[in-house]
PDB file of N, CA and C in Angstrom:
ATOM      1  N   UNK A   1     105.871  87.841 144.754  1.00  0.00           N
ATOM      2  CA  UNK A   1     104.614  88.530 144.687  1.00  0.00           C
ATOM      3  C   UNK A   1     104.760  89.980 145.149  1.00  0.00           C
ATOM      4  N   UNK A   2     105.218  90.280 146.270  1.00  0.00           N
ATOM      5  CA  UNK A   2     105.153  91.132 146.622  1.00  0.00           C
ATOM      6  C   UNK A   2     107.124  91.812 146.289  1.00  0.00           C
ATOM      7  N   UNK A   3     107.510  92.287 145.388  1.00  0.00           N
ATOM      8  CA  UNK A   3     108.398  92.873 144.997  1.00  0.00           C
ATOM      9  C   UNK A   3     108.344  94.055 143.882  1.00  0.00           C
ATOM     10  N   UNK A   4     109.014  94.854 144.179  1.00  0.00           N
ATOM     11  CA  UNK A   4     109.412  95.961 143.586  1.00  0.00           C
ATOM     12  C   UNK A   4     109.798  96.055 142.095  1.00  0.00           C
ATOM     13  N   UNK A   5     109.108  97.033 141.352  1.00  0.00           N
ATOM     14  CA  UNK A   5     109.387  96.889 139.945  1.00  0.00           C
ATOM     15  C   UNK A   5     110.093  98.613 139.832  1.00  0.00           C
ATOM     16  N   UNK A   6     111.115  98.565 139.331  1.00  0.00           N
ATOM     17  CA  UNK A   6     112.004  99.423 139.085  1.00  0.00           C
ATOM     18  C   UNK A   6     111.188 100.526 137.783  1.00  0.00           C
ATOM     19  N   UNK A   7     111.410 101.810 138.333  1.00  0.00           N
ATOM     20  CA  UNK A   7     110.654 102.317 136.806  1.00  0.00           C
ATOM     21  C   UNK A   7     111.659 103.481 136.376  1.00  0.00           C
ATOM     22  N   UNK A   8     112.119 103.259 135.531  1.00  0.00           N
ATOM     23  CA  UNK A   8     113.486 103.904 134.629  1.00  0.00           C
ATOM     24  C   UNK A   8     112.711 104.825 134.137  1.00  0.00           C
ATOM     25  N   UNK A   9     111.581 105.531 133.999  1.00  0.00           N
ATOM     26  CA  UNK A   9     110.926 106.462 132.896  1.00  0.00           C
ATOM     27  C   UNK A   9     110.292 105.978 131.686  1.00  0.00           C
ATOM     28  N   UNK A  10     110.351 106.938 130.911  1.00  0.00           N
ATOM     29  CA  UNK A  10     109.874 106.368 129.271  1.00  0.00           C
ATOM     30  C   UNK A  10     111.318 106.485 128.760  1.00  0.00           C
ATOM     31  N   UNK A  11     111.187 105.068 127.625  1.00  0.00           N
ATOM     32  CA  UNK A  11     111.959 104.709 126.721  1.00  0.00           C
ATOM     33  C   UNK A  11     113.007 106.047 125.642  1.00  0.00           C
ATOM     34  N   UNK A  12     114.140 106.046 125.957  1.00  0.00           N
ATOM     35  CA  UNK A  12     114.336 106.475 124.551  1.00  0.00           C
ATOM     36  C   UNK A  12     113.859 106.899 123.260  1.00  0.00           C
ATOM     37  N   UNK A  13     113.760 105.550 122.693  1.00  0.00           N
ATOM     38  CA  UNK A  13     113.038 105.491 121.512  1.00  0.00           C
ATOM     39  C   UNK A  13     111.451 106.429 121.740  1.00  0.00           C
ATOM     40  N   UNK A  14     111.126 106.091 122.279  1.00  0.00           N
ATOM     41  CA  UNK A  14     109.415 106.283 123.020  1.00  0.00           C
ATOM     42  C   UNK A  14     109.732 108.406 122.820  1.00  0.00           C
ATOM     43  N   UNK A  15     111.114 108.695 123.174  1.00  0.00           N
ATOM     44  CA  UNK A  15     111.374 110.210 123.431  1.00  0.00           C
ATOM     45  C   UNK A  15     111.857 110.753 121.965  1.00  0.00           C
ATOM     46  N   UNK A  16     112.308 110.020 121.212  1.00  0.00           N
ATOM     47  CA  UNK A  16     112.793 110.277 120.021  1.00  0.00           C
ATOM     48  C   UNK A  16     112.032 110.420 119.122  1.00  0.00           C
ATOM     49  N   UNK A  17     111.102 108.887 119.262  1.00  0.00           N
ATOM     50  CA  UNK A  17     109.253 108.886 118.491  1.00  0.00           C
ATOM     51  C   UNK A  17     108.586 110.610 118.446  1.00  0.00           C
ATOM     52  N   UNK A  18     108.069 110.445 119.832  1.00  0.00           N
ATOM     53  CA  UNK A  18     107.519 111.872 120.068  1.00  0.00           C
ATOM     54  C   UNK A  18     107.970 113.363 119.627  1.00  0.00           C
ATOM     55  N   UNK A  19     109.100 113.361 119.696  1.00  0.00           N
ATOM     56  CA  UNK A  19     109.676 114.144 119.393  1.00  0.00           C
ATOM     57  C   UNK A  19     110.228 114.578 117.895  1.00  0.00           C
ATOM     58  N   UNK A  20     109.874 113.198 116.930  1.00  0.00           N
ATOM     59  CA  UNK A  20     110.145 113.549 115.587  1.00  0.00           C
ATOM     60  C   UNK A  20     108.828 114.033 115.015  1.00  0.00           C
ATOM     61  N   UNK A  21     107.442 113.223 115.692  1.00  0.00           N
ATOM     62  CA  UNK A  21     106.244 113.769 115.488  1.00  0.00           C
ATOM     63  C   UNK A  21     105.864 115.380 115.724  1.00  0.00           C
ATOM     64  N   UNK A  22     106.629 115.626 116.287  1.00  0.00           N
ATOM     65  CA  UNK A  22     106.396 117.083 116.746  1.00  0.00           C
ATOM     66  C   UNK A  22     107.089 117.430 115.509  1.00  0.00           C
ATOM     67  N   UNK A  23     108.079 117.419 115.075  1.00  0.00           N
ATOM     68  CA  UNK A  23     109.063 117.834 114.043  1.00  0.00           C
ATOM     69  C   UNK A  23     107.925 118.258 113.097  1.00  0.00           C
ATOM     70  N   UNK A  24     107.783 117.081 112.347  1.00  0.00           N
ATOM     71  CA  UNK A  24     106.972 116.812 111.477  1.00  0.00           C
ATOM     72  C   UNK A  24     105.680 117.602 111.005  1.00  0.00           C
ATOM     73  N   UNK A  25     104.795 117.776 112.656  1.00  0.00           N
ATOM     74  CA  UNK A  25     103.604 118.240 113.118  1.00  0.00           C
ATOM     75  C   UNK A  25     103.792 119.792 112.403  1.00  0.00           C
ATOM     76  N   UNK A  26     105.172 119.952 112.759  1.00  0.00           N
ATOM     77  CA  UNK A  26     105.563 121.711 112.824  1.00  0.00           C
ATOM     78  C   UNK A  26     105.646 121.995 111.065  1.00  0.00           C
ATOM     79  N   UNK A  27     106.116 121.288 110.334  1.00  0.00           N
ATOM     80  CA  UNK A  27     106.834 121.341 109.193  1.00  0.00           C
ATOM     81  C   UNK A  27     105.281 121.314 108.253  1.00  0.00           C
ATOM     82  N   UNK A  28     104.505 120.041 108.757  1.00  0.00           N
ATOM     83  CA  UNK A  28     103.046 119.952 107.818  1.00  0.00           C
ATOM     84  C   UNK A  28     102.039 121.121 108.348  1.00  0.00           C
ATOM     85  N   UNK A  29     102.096 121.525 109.400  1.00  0.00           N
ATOM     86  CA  UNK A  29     101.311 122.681 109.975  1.00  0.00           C
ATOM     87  C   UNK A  29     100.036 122.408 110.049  1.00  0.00           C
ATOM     88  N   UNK A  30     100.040 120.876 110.775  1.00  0.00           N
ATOM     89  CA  UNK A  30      98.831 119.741 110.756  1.00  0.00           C
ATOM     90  C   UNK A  30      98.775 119.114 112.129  1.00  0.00           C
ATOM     91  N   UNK A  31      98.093 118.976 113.550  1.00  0.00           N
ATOM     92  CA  UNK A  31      98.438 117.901 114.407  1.00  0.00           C
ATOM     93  C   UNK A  31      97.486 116.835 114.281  1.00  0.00           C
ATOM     94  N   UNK A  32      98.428 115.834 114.064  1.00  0.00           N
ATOM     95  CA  UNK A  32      97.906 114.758 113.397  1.00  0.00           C
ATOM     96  C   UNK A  32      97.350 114.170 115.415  1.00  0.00           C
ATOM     97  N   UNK A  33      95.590 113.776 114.887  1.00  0.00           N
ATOM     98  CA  UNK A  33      94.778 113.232 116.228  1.00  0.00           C
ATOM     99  C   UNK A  33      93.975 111.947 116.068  1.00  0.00           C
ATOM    100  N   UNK A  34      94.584 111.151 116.035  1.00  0.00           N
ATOM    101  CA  UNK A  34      93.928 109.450 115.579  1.00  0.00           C
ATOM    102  C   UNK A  34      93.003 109.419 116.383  1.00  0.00           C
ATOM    103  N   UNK A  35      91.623 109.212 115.723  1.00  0.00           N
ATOM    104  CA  UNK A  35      90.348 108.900 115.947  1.00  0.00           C
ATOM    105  C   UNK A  35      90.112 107.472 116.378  1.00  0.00           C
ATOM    106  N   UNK A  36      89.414 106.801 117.052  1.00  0.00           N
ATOM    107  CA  UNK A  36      89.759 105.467 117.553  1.00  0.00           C
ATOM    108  C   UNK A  36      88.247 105.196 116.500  1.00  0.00           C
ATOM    109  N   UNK A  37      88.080 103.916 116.033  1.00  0.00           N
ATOM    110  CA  UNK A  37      86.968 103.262 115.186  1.00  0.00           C
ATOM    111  C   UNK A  37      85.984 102.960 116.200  1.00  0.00           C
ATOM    112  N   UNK A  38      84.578 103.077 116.539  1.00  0.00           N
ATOM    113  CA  UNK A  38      83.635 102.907 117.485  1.00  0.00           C
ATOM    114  C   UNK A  38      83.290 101.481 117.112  1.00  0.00           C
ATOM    115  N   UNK A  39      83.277 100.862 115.971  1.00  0.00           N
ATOM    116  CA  UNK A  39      82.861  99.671 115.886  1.00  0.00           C
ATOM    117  C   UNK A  39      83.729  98.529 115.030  1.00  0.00           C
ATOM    118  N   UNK A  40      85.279  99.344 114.593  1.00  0.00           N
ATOM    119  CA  UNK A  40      86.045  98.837 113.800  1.00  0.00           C
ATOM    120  C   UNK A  40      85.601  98.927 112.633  1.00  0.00           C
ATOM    121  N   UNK A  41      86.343  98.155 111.793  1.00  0.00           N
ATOM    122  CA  UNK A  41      86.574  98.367 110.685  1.00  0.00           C
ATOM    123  C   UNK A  41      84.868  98.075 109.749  1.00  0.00           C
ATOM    124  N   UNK A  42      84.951  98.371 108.918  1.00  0.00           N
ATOM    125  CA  UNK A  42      83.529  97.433 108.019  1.00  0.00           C
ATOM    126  C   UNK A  42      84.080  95.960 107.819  1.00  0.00           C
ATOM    127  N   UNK A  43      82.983  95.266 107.738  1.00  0.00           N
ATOM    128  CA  UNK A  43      82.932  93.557 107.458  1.00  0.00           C
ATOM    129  C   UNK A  43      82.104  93.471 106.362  1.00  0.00           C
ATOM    130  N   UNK A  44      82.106  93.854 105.215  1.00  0.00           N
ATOM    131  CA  UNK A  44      81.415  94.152 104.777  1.00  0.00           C
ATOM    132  C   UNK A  44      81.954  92.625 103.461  1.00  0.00           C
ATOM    133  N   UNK A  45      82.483  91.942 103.933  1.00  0.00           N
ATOM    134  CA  UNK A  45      83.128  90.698 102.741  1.00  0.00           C
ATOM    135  C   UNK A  45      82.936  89.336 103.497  1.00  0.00           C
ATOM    136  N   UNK A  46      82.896  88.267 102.745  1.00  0.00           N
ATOM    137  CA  UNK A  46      82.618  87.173 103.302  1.00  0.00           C
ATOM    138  C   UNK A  46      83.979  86.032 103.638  1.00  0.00           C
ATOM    139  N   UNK A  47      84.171  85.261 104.328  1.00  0.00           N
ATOM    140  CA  UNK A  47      85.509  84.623 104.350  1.00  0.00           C
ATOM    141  C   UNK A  47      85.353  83.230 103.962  1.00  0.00           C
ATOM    142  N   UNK A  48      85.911  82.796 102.966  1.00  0.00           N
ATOM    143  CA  UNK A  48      85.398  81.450 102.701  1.00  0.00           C
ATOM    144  C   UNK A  48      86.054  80.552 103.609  1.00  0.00           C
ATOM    145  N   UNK A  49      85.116  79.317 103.769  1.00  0.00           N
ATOM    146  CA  UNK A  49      85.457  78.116 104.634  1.00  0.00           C
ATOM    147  C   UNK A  49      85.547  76.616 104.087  1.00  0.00           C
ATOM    148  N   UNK A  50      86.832  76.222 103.560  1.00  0.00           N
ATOM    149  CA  UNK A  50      87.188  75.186 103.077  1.00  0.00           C
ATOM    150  C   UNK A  50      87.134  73.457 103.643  1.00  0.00           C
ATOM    151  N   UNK A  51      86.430  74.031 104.459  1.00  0.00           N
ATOM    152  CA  UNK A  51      86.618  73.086 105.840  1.00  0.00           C
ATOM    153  C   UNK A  51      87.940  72.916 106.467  1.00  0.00           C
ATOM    154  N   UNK A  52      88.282  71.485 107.006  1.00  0.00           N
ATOM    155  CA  UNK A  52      89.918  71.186 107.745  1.00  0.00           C
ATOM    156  C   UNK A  52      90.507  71.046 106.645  1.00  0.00           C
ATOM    157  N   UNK A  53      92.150  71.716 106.830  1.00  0.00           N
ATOM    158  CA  UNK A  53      92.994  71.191 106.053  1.00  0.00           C
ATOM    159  C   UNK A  53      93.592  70.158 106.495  1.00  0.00           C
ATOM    160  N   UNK A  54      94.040  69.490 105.273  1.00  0.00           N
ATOM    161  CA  UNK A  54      94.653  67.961 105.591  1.00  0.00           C
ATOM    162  C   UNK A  54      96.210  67.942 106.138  1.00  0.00           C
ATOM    163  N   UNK A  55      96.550  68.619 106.574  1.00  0.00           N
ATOM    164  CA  UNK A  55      97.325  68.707 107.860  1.00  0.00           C
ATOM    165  C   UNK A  55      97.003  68.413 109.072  1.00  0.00           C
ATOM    166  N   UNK A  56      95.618  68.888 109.638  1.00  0.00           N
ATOM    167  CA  UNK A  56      94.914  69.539 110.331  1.00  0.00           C
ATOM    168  C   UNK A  56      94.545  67.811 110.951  1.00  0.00           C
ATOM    169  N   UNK A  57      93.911  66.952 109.446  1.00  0.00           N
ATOM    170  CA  UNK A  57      93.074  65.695 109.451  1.00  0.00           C
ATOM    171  C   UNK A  57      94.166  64.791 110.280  1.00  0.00           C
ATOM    172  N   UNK A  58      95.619  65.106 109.468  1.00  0.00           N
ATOM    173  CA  UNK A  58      96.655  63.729 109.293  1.00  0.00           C
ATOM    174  C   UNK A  58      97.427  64.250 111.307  1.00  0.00           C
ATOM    175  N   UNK A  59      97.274  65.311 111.734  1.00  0.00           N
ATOM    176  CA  UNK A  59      97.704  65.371 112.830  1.00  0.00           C
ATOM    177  C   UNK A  59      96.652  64.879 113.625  1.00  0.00           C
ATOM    178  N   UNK A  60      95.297  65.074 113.559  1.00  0.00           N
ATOM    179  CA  UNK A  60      94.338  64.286 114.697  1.00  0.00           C
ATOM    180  C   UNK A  60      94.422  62.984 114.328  1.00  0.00           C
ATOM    181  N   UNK A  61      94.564  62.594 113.257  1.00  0.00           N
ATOM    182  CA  UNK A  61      94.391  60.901 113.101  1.00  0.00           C
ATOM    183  C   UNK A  61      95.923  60.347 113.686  1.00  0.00           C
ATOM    184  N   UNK A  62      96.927  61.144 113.753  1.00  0.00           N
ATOM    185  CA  UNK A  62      98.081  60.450 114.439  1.00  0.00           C
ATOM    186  C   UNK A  62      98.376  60.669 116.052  1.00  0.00           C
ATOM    187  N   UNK A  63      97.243  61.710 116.533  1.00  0.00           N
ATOM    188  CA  UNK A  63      97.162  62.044 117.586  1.00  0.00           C
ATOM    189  C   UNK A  63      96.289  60.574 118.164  1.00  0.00           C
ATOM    190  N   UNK A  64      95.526  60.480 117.397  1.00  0.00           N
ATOM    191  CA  UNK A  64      94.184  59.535 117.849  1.00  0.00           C
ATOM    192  C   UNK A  64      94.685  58.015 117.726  1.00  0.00           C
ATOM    193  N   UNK A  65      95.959  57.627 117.014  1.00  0.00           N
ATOM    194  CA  UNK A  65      96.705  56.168 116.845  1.00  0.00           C
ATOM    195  C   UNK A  65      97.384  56.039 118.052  1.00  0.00           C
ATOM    196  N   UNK A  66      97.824  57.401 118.966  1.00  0.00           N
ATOM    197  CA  UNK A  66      98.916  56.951 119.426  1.00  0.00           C
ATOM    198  C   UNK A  66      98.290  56.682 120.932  1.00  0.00           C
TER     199      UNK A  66
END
């Protein structure tokens, strides 16, 4: 519980990431700023419901024999 967690910095990769984005940033002459969705995506479609699949049936009924 009470022990020490070692902190090495940020990742490599994590420095390489960043750093190609910058590349990039420089080359499109764009800084790309991801907007977060306030309510997600639209739902705007329905999902159909087939009921249980018979997998679903044949595992509770062998659950329920044994």
């Amino acid at each position: 519980m009470n022990y020490v967690v070692p902190n090495f910095g940020v990742d490599q990769e994590i420095k390489d990431h960043e750093a190609n984005i910058a590349v990039v940033e420089e080359k499109l002459g764009h800084v790309f700023t991801p907007k977060e969705a306030v309510d997600g995506p639209a739902k705007d479609y329905k999902v159909p419901n087939f009921g249980v699949d018979q997998d679903i049936k044949d595992a509770t009924e062998s659950i329920s024999s044994a």
